[in-house]
Protein backbone atom coordinates (compact mmCIF):
# COMPACT_ATOMS: atom_id res chain seq x y z
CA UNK A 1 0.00 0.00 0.00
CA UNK A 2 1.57 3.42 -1.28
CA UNK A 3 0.99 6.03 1.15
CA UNK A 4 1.54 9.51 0.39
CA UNK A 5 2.93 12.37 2.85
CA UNK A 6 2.20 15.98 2.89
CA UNK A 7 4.53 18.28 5.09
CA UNK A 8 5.36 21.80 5.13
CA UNK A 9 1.80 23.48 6.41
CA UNK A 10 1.53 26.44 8.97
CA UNK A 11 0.01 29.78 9.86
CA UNK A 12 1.74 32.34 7.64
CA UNK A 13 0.73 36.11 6.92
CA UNK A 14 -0.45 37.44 4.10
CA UNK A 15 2.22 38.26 1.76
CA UNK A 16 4.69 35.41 3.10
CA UNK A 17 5.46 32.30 1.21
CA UNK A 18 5.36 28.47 2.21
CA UNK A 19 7.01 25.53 0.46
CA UNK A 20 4.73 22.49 1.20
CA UNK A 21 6.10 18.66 0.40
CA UNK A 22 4.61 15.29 -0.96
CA UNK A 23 6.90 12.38 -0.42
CA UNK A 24 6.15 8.48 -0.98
CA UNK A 25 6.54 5.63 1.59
CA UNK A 26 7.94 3.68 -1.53
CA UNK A 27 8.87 4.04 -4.97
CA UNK A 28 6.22 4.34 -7.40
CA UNK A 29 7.07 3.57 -11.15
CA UNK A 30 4.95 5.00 -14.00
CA UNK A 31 3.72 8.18 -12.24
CA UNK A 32 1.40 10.34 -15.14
CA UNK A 33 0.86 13.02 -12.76
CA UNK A 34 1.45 14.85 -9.81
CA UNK A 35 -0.86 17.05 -8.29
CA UNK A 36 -1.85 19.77 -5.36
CA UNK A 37 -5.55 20.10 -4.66
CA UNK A 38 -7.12 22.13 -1.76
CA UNK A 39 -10.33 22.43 0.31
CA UNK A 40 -11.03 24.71 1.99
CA UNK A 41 -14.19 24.85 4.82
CA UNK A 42 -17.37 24.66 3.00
CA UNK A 43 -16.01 24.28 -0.47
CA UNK A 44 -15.29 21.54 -2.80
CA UNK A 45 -11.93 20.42 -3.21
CA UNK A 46 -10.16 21.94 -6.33
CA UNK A 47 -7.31 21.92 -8.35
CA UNK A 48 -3.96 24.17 -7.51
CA UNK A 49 -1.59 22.59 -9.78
CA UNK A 50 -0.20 19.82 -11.63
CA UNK A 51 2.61 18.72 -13.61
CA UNK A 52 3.22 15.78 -15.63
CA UNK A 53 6.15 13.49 -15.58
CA UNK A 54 6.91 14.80 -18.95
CA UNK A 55 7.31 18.30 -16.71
CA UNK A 56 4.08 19.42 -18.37
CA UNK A 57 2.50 22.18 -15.50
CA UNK A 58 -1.21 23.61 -14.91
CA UNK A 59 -2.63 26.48 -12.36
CA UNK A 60 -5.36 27.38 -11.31
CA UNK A 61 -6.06 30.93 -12.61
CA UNK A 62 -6.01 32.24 -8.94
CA UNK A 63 -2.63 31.14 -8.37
CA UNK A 64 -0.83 31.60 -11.24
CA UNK A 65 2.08 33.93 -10.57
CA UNK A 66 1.94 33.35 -7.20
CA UNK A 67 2.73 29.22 -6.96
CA UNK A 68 5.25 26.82 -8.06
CA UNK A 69 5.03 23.04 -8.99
CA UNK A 70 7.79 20.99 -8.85
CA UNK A 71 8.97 17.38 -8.82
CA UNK A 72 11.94 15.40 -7.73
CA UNK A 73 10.58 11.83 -10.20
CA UNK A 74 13.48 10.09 -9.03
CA UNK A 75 12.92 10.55 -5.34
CA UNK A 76 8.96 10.52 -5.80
CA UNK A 77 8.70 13.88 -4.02
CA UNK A 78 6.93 17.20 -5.33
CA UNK A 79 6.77 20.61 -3.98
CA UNK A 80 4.65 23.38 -3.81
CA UNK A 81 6.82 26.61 -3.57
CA UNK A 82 3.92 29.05 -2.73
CA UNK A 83 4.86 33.07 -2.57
CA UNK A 84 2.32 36.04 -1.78
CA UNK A 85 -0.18 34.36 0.11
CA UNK A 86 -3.95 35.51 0.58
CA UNK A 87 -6.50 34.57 3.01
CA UNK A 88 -8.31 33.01 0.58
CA UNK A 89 -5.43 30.76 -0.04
CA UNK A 90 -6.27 29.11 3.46
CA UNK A 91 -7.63 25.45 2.73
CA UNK A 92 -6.12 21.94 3.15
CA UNK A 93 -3.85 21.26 0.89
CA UNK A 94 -3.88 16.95 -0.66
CA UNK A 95 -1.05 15.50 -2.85
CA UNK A 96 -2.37 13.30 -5.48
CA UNK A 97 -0.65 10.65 -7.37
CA UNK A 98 -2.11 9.30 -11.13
CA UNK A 99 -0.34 6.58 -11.55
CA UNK A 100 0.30 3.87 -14.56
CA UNK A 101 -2.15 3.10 -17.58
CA UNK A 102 -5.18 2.47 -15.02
CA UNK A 103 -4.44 5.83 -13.84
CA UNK A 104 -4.90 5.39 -10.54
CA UNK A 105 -5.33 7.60 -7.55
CA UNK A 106 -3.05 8.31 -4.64
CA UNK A 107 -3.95 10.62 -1.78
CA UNK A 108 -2.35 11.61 0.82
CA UNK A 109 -3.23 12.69 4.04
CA UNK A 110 -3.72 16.80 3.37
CA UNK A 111 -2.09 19.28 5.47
CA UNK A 112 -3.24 22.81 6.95
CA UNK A 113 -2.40 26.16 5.37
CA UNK A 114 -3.60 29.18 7.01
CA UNK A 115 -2.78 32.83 5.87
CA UNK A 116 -4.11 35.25 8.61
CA UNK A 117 -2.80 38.30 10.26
């Protein structure tokens, strides 16, 4: 069982910048896509940002700019380099994993961002 591990969440002011992490408990061969999603209370979760193992990368309009997607494919970790952050940015943020020709789903766990003076 692949279990993914988000890290790098806190309480941050607007304006400041977090880099959050995704890392694997193994190694994971024929990865399609790596992904940051977010939820925040009372909302559907939503797309921040992908990028492909081809290094292929998609934003969301709002944070275009403003985030950073990266990977590390032989390590199985991604980032999130995330500069200039709003309130609105506030919302739990999942890793996701689509993996192999089924393309199936990893999640991990999620972890808190919170942008507040």
């Amino acid at each position: 069982q692949v279990q993914l591990v988000e890290s790098g969440g806190g309480l941050v002011q607007p304006g400041g910048s977090l880099r959050l992490s995704c890392a694997t408990s193994r190694i994971i061969f024929g990865i399609n896509v790596m992904g940051w999603y977010r939820q925040a209370p009372g909302k559907q979760r939503e797309l921040v940002a992908t990028i492909s193992s081809g290094g292929r990368t998609n934003y969301a309009d709002s944070v275009k700019g403003r985030f950073t997607i990266s990977s590390a494919n032989a390590k199985n970790t991604g980032y999130l380099q995330m500069n200039n952050l709003k309130p609105e940015d506030t919302a739990v943020y999942y890793c996701n994993l689509d993996v192999g020709v089924s393309h199936r789903g990893y999640w991990g766990q999620g972890t808190q961002v919170t942008v507040s003076s």
